[in-house]
Protein backbone atom coordinates (compact mmCIF):
# COMPACT_ATOMS: atom_id res chain seq x y z
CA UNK A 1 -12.74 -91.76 -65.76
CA UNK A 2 -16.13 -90.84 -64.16
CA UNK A 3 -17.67 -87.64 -65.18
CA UNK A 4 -17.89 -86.81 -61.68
CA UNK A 5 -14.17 -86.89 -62.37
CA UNK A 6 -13.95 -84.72 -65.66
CA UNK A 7 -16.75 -82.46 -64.23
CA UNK A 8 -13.57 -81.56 -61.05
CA UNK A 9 -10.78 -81.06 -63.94
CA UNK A 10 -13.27 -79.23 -65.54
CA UNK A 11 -14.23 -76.75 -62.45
CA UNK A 12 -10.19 -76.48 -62.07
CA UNK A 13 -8.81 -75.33 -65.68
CA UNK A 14 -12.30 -72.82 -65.78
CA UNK A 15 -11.48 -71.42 -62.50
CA UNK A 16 -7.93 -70.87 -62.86
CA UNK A 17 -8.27 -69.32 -66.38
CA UNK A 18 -11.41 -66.90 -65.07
CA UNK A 19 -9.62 -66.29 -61.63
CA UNK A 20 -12.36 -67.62 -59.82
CA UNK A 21 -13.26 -70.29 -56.95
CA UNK A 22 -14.11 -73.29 -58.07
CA UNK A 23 -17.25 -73.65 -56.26
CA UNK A 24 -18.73 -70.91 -58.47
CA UNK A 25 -18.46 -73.09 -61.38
CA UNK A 26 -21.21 -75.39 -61.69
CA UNK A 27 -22.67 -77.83 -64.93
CA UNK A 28 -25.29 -75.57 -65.49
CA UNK A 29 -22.62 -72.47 -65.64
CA UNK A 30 -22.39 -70.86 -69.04
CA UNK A 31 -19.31 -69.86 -69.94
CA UNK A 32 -19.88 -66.39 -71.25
CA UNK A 33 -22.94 -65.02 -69.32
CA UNK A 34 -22.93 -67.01 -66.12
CA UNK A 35 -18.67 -66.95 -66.15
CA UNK A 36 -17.96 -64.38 -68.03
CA UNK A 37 -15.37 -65.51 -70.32
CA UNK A 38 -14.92 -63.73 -73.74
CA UNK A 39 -13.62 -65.73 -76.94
CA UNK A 40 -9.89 -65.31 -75.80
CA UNK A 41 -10.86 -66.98 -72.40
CA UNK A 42 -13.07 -69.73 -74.69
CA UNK A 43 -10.21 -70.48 -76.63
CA UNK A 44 -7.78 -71.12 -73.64
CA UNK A 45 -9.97 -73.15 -71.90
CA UNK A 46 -10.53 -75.68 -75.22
CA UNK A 47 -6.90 -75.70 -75.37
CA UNK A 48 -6.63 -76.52 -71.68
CA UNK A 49 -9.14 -78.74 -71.85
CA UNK A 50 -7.55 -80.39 -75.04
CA UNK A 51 -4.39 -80.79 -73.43
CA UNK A 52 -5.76 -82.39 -70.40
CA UNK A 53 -8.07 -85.01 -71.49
CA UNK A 54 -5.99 -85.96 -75.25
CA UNK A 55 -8.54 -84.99 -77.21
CA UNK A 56 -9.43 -82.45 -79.97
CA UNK A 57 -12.07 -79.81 -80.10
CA UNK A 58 -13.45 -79.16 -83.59
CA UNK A 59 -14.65 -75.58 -84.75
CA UNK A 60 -18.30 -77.10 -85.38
CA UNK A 61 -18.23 -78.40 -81.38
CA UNK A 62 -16.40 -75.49 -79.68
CA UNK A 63 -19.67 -73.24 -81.02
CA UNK A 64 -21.54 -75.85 -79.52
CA UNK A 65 -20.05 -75.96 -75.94
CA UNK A 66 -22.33 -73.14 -73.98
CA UNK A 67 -21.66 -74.72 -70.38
CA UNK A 68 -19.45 -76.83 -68.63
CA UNK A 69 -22.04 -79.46 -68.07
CA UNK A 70 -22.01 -79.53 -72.36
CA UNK A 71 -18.34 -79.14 -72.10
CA UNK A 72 -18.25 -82.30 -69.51
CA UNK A 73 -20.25 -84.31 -71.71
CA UNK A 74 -18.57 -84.00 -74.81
CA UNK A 75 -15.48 -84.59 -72.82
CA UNK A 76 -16.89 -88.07 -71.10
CA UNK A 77 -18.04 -89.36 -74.77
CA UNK A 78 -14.69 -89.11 -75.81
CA UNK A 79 -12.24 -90.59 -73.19
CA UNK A 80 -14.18 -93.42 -72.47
């Protein structure tokens, strides 16, 4: 899986969760002050995201993930 691919699941799960079109999601989007999702949205997405790619998000990392282009990242060094 490319992470031209995960970055396109990616823009998906965000967009449905926020209610908005994909296009407006973008790697350098943060989540909270460029998407604005609060913690509740935060968590869903990591759970989506979890769900979709097998893999687990700790508590240390999901402070870490700011933007979808650090969110595609840590995604791609996993499912390799």
């Amino acid at each position: 899986m490319t992470e031209a691919d995960i970055l396109e699941r990616v823009r998906e799960i965000v967009a449905d969760k926020l209610g908005i079109p994909e296009e407006d999601v973008a790697p350098d989007s943060n989540f909270v002050d460029d998407l604005g999702a609060d913690s509740l949205y935060l968590t869903e997405i990591v759970y989506e995201l979890e769900e979709a790619f097998s893999i687990r998000v700790s508590e240390d990392d999901f402070d870490q993930l700011r933007t979808v282009g650090q969110a595609v990242s840590y995604i791609a060094e996993r499912v390799r």
